[in-house]
C-alpha atoms as a PDB file:
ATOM      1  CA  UNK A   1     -12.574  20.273   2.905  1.00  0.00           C
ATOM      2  CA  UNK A   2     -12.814  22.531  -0.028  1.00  0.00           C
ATOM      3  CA  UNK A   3     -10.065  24.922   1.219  1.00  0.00           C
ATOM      4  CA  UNK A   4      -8.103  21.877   1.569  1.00  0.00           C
ATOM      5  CA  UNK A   5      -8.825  21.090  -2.067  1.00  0.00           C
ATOM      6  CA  UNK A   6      -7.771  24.785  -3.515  1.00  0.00           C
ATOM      7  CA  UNK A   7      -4.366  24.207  -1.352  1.00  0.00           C
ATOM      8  CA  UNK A   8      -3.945  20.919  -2.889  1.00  0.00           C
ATOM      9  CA  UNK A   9      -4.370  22.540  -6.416  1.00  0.00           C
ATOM     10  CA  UNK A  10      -1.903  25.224  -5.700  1.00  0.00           C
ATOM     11  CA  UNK A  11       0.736  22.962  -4.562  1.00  0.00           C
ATOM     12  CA  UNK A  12       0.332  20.919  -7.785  1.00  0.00           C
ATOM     13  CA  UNK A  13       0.211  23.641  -9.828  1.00  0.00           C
ATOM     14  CA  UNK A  14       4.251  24.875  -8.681  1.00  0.00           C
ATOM     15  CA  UNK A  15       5.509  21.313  -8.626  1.00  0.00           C
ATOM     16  CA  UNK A  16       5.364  21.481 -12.757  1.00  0.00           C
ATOM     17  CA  UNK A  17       7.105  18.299 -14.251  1.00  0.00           C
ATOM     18  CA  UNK A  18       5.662  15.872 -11.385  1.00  0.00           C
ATOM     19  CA  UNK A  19       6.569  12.257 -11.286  1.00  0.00           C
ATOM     20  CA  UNK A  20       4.265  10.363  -8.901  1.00  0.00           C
ATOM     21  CA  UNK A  21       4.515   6.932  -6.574  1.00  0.00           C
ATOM     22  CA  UNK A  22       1.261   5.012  -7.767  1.00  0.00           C
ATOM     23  CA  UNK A  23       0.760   2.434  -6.456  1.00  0.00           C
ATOM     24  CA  UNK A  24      -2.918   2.398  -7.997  1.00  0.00           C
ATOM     25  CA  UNK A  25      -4.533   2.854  -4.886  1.00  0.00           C
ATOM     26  CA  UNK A  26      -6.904   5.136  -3.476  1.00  0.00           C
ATOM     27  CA  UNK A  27      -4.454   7.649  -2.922  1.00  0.00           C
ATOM     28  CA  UNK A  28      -2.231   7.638  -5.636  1.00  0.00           C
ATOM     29  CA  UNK A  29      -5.082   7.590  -8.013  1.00  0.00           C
ATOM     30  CA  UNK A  30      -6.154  10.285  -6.738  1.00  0.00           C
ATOM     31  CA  UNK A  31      -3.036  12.298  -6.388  1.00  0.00           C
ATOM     32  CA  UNK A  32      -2.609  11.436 -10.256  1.00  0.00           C
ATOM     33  CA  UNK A  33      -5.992  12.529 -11.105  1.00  0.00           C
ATOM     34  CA  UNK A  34      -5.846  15.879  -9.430  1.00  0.00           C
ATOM     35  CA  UNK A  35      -2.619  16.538 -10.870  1.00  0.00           C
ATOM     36  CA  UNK A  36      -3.843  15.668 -14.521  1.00  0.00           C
ATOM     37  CA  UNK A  37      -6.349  18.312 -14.253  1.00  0.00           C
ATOM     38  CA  UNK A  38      -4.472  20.870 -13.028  1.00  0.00           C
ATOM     39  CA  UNK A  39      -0.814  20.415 -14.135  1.00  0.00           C
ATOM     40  CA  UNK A  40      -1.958  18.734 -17.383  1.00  0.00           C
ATOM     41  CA  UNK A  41       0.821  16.364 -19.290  1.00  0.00           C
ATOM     42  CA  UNK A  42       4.069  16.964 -17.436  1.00  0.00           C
ATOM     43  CA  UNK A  43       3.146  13.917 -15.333  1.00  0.00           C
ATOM     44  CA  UNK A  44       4.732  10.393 -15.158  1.00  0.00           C
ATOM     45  CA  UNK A  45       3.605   7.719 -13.183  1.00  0.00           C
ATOM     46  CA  UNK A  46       6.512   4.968 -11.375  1.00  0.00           C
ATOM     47  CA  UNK A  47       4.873   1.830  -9.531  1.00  0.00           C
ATOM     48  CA  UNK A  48       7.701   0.123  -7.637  1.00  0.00           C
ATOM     49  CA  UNK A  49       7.134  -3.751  -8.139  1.00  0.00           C
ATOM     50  CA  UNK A  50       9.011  -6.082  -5.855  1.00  0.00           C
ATOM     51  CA  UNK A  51       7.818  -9.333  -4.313  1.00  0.00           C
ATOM     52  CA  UNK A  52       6.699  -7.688  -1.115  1.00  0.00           C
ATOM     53  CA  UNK A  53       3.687  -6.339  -3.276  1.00  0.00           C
ATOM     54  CA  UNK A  54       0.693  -8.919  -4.230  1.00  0.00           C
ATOM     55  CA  UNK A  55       0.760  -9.530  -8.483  1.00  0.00           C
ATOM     56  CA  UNK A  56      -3.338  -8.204  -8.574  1.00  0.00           C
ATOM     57  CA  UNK A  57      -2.080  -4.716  -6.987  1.00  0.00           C
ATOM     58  CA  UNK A  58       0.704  -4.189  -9.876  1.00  0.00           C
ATOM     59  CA  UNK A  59      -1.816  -5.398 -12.144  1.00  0.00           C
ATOM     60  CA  UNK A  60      -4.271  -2.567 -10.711  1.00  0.00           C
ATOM     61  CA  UNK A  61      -1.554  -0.186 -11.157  1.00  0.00           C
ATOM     62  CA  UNK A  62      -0.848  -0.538 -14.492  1.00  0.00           C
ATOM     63  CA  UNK A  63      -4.661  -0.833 -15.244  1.00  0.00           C
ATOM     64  CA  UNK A  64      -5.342   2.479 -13.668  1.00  0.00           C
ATOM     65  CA  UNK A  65      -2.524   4.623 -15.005  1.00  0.00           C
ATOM     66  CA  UNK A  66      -4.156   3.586 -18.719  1.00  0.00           C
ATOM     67  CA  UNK A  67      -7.579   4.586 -17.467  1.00  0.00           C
ATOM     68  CA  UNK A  68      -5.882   7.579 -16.116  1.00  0.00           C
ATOM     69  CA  UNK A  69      -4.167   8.183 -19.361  1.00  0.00           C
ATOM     70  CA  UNK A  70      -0.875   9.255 -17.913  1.00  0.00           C
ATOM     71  CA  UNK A  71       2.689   8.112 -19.054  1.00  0.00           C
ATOM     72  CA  UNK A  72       3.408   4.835 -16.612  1.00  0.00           C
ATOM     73  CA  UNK A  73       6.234   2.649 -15.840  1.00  0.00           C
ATOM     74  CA  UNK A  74       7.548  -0.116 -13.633  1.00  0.00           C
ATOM     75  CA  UNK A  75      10.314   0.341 -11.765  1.00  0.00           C
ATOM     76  CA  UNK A  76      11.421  -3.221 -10.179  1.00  0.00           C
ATOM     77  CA  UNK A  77      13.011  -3.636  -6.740  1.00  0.00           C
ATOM     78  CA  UNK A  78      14.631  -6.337  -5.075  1.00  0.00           C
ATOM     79  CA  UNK A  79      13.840  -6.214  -1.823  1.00  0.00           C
ATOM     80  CA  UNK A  80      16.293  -9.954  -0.825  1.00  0.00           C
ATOM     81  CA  UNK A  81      19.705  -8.133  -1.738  1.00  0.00           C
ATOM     82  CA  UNK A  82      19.771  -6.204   1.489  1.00  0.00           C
ATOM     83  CA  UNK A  83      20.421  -8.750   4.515  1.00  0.00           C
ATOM     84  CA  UNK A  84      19.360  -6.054   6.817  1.00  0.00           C
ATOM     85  CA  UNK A  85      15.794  -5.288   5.535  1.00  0.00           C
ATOM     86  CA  UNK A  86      14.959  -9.197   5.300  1.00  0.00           C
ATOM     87  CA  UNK A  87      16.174  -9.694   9.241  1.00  0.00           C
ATOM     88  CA  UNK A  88      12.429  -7.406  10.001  1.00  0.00           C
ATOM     89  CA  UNK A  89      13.605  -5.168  13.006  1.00  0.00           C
ATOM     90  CA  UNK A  90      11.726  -2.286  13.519  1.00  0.00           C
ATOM     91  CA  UNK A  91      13.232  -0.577  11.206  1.00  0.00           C
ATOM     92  CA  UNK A  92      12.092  -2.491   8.227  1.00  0.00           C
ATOM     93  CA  UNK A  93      10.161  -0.331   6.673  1.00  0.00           C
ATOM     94  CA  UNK A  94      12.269   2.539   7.010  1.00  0.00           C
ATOM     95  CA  UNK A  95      14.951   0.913   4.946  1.00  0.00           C
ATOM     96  CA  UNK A  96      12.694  -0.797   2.413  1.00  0.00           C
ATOM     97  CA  UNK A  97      11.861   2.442   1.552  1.00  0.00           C
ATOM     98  CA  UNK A  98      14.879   4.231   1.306  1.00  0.00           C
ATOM     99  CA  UNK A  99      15.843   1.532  -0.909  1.00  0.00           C
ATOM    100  CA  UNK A 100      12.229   1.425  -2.845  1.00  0.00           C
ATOM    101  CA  UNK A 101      12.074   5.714  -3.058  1.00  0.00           C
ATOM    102  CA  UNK A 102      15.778   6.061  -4.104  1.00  0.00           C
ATOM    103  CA  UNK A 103      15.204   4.159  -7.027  1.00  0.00           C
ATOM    104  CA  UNK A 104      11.986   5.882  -7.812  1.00  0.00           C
ATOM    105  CA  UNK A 105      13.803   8.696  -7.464  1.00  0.00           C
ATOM    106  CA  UNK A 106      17.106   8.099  -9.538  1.00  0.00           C
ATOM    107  CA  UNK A 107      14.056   6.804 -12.147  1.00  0.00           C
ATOM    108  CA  UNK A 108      11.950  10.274 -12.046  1.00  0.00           C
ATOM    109  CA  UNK A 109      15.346  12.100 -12.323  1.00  0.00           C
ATOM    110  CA  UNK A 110      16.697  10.651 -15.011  1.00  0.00           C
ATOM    111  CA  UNK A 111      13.726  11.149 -17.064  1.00  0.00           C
ATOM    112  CA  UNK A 112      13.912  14.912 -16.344  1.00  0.00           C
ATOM    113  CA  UNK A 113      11.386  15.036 -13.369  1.00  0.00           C
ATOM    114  CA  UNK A 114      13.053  16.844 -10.664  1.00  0.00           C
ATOM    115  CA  UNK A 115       9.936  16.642  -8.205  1.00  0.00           C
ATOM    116  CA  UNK A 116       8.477  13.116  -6.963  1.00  0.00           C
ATOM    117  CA  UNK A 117       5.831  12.849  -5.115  1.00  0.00           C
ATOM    118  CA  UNK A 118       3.876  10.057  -3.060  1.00  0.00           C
ATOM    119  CA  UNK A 119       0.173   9.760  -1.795  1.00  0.00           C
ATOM    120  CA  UNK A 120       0.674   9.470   1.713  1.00  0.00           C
ATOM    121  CA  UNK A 121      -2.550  11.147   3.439  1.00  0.00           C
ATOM    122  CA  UNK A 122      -2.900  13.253   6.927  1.00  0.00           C
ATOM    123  CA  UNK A 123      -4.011   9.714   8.148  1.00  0.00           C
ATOM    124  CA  UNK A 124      -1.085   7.971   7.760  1.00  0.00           C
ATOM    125  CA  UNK A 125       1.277  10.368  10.525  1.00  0.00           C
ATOM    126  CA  UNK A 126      -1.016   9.154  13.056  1.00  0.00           C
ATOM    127  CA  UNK A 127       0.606   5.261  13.234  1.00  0.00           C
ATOM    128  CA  UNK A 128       4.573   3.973  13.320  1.00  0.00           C
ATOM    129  CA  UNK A 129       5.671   4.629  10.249  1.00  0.00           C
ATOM    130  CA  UNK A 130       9.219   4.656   9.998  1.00  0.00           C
ATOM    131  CA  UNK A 131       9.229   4.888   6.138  1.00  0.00           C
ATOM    132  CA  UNK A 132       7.792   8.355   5.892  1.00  0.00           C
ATOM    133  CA  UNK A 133      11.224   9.014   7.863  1.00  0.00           C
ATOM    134  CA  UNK A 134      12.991   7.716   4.820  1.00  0.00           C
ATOM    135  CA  UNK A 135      10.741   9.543   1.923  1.00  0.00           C
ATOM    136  CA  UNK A 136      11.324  12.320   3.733  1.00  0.00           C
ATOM    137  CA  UNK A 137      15.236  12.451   3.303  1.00  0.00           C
ATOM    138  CA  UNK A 138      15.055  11.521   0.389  1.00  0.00           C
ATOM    139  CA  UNK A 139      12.625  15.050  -0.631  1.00  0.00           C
ATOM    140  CA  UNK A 140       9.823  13.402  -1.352  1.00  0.00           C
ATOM    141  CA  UNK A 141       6.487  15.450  -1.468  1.00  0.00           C
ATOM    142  CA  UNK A 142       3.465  15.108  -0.083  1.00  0.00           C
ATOM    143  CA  UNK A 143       1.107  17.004  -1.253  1.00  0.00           C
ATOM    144  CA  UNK A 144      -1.883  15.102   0.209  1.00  0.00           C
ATOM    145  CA  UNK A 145      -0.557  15.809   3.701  1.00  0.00           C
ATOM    146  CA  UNK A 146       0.818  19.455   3.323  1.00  0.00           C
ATOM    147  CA  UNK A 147      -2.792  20.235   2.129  1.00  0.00           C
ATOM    148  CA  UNK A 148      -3.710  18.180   4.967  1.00  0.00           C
ATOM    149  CA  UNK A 149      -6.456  15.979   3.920  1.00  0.00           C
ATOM    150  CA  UNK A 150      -7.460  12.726   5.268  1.00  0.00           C
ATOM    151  CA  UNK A 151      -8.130   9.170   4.196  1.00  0.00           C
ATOM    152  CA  UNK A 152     -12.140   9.975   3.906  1.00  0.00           C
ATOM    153  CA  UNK A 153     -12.157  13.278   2.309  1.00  0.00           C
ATOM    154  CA  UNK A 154      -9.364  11.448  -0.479  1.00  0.00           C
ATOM    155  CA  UNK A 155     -12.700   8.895  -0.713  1.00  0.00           C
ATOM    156  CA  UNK A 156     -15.675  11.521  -0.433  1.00  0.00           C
ATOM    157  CA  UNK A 157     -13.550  13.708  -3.418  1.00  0.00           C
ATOM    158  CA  UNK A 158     -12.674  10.938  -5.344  1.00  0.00           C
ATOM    159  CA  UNK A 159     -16.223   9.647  -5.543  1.00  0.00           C
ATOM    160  CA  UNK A 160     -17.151  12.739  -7.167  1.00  0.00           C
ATOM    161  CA  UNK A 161     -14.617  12.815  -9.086  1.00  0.00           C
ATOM    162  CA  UNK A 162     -15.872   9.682 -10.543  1.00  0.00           C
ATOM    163  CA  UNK A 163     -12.703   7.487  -9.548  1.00  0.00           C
ATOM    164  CA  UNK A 164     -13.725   3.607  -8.974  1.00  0.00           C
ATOM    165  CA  UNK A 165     -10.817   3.607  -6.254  1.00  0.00           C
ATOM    166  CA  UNK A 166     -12.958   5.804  -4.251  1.00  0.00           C
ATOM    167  CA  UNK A 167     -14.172   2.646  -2.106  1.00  0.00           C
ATOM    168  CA  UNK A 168     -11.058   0.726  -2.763  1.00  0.00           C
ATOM    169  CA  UNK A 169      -9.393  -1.432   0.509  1.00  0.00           C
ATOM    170  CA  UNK A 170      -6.613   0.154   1.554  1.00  0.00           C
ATOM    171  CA  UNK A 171      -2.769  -1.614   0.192  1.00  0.00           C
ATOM    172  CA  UNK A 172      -0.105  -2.293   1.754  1.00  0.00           C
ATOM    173  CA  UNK A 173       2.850  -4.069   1.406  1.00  0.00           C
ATOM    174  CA  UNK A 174       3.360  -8.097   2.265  1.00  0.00           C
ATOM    175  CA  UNK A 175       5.934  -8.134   4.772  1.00  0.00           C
ATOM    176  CA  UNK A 176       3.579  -5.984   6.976  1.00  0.00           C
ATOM    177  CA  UNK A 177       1.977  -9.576   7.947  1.00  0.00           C
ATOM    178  CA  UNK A 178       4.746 -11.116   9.448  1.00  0.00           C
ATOM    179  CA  UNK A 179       5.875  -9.896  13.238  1.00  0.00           C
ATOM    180  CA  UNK A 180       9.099  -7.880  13.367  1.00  0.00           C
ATOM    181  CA  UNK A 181      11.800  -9.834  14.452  1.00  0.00           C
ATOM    182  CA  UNK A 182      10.867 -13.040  12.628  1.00  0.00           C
ATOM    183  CA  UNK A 183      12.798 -13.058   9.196  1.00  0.00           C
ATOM    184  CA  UNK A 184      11.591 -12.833   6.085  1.00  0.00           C
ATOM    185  CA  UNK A 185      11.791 -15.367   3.457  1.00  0.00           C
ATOM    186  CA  UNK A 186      10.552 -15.639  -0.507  1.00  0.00           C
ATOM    187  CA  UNK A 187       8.147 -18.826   1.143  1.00  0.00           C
ATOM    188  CA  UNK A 188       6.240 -16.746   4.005  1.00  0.00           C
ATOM    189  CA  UNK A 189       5.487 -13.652   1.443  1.00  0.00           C
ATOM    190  CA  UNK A 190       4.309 -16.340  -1.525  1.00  0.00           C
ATOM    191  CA  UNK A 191       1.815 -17.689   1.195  1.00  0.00           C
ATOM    192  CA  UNK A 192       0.252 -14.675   2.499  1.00  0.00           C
ATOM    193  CA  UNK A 193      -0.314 -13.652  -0.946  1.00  0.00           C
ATOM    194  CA  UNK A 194      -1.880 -16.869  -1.844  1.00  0.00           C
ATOM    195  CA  UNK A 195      -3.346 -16.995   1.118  1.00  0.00           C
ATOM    196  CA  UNK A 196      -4.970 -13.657   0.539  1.00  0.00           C
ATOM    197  CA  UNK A 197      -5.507 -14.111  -3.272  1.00  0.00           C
ATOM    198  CA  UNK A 198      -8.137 -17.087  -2.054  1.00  0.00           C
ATOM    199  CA  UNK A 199     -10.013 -15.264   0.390  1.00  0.00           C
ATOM    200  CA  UNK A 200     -10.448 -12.458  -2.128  1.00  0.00           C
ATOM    201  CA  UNK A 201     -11.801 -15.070  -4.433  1.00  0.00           C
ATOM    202  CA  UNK A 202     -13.949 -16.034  -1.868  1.00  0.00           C
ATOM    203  CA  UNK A 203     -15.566 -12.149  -2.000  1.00  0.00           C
ATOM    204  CA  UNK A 204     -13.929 -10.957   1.194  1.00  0.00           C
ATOM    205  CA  UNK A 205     -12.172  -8.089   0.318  1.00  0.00           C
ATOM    206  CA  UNK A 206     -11.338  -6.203   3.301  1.00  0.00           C
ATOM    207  CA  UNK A 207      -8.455  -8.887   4.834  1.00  0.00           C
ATOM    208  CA  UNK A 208      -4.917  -9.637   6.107  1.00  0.00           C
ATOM    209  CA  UNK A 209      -3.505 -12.710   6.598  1.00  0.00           C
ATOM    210  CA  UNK A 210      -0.782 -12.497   9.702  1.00  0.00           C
ATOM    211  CA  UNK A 211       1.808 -14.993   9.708  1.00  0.00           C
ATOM    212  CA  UNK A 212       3.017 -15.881  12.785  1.00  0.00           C
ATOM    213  CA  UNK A 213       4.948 -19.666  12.239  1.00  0.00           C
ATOM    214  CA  UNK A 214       3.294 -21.947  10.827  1.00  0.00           C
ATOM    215  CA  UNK A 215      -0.103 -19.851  11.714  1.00  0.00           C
ATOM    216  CA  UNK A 216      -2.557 -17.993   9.435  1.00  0.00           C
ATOM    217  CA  UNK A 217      -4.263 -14.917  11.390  1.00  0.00           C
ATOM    218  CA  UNK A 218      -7.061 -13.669   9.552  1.00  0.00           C
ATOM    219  CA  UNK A 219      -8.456 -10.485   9.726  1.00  0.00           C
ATOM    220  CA  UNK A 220     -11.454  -9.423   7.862  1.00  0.00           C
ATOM    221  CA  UNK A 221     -13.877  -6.220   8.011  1.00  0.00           C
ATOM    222  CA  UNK A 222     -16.009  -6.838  11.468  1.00  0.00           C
ATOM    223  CA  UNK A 223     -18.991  -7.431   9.043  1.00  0.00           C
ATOM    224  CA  UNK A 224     -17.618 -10.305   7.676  1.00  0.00           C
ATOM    225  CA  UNK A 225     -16.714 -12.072  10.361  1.00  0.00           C
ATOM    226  CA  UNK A 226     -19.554 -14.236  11.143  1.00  0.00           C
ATOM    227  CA  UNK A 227     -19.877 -15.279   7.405  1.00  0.00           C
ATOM    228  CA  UNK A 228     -16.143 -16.299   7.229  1.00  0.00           C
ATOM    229  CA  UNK A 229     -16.450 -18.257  10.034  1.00  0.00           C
ATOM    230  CA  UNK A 230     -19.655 -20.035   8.840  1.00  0.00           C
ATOM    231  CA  UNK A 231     -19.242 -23.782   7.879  1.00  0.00           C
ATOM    232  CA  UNK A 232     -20.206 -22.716   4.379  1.00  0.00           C
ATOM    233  CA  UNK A 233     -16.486 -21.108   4.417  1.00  0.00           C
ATOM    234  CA  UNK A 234     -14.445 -22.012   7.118  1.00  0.00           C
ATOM    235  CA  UNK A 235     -13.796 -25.935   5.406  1.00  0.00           C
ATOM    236  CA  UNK A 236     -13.077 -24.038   1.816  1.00  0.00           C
ATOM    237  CA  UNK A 237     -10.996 -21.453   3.873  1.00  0.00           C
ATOM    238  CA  UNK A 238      -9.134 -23.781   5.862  1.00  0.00           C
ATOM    239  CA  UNK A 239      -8.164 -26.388   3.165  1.00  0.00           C
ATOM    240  CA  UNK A 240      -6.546 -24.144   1.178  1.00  0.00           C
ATOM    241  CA  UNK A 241      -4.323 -22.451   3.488  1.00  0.00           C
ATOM    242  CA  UNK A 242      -3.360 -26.263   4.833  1.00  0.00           C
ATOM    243  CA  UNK A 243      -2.419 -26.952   1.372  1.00  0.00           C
ATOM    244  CA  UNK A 244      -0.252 -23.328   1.054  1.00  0.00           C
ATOM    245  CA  UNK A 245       1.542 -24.815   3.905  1.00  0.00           C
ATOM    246  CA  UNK A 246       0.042 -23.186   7.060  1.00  0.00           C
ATOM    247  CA  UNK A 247      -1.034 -25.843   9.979  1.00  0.00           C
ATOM    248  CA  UNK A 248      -3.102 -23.398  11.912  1.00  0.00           C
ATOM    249  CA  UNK A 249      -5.842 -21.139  10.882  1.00  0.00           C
ATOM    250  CA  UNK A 250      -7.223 -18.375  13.527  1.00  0.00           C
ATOM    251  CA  UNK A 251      -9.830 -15.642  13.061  1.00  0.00           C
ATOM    252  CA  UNK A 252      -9.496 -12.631  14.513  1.00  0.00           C
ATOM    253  CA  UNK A 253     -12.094 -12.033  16.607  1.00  0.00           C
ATOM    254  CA  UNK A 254     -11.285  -7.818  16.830  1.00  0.00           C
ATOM    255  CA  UNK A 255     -11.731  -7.886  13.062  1.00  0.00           C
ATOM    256  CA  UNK A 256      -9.205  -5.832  10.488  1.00  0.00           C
ATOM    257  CA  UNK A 257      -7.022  -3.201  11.894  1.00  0.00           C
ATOM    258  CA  UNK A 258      -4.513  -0.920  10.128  1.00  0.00           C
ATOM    259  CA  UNK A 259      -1.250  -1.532  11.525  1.00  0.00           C
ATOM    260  CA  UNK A 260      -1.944  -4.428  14.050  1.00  0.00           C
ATOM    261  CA  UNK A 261       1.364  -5.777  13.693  1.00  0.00           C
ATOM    262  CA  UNK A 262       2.641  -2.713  15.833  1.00  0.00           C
ATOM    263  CA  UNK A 263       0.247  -3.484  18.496  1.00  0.00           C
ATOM    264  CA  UNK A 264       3.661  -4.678  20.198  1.00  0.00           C
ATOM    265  CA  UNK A 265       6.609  -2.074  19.639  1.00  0.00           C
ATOM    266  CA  UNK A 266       7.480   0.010  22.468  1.00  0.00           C
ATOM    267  CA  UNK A 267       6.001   3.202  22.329  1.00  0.00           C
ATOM    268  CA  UNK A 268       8.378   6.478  22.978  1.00  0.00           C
END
């Protein structure tokens, strides 16, 4: 792990101005972090804000980059203008982020930062992601993958670096919760955020909320999932979501999974 850490430092080092993706996360942060100490202020910081990202993770963002101490802005996206993106083929996510990294990019350029850069790990090649497709015409780098680290050593390094987003769930972006195929509207993404804003408030932490209809899915960590479905919760749980709108509310039973909703896409 250490070798990977000198290669990450190198790359930084040659990618002098570097404008970042930051979504405030646990790799972003750390991305940021490493570059700080090694490139030192020719750094700037983008978070893309549209409503297919929950308010609280924006909020992290911009909370981070001032504990971070790096130049920060917000770069807002509109993810409803294209008719194709909101009809959620498989495809989806490679055009939201086309859309979502051009403007970063047109951003970072016009600011005089040549090189942008996202926090996508070694991890992340392992599952459908179309959108690393798109990031990757567009030139973005990833450092955190050419130095080929993974999602735990990004946590294990982070903790000693200190970083409170060493232990932080991982993000992602709304319209992952809804099945591909089924469209997506302003109503379903306000109620899986809601929907997930209460459980969070409820001290689960590690969850998704599926939509599928008029049907919540929950999925917590496998730790929590005899608590959630307790009496004690399951009444509080329940009578929100029926007020959000939902008229159904299932537990999955195989707990939280990264990337369930491809469970069903035909593999190559």
């Amino acid at each position: 792990m250490r070798k990977k850490i000198e290669e990450l430092k190198t790359l930084l080092k040659i990618k002098t101005p570097l404008a970042i993706a930051f979504s405030g996360g646990v790799d972003s942060v750390f991305l940021a972090a490493m570059a700080k100490k090694n490139m030192g202020s020719k750094i700037l910081l983008l978070t893309l804000v549209s409503e297919f990202q929950a308010k609280q993770d924006t909020d992290n963002a911009i909370r981070m980059a001032e504990k971070l101490g790096l130049p920060h802005e917000i770069i807002h996206f509109n993810p409803w203008e294209d008719q194709s993106l909101i009809q959620n083929n498989e495809n989806r996510c490679y055009l939201c982020k086309k859309l979502g990294f051009s403007l970063l990019r047109m951003a970072a350029e016009n600011r005089g930062f040549t090189a942008l850069a996202h926090g996508v790990n070694q991890d992340d090649l392992s599952d459908y992601r179309p959108g690393l497709t798109a990031t990757g015409e567009l030139g973005i780098l990833s450092p955190l993958v050419d130095a080929g680290l993974t999602k735990a050593e990004i946590r294990t390094v982070s903790r000693e670096m200190g970083l409170e987003t060493w232990n932080m769930p991982s993000q992602s972006c709304l319209a992952t919760r809804i099945p591909y195929g089924e469209q997506l509207t302003r109503k379903k993404i306000q109620q899986i955020s809601d929907a997930e804003a209460e459980l969070q408030q409820l001290g689960f932490e590690k969850i998704r909320v599926r939509c599928h209809g008029d049907m919540a899915r929950i999925e917590c960590d496998s730790k929590d999932i005899e608590t959630l479905s307790s009496s004690l919760y399951r009444k509080k749980i329940t009578k929100a979501f029926y007020a959000l709108g939902f008229k159904f509310v299932s537990l999955d039973l195989d707990g939280y999974a990264s990337g369930n909703m491809n469970r069903g896409l035909r593999k190559a």
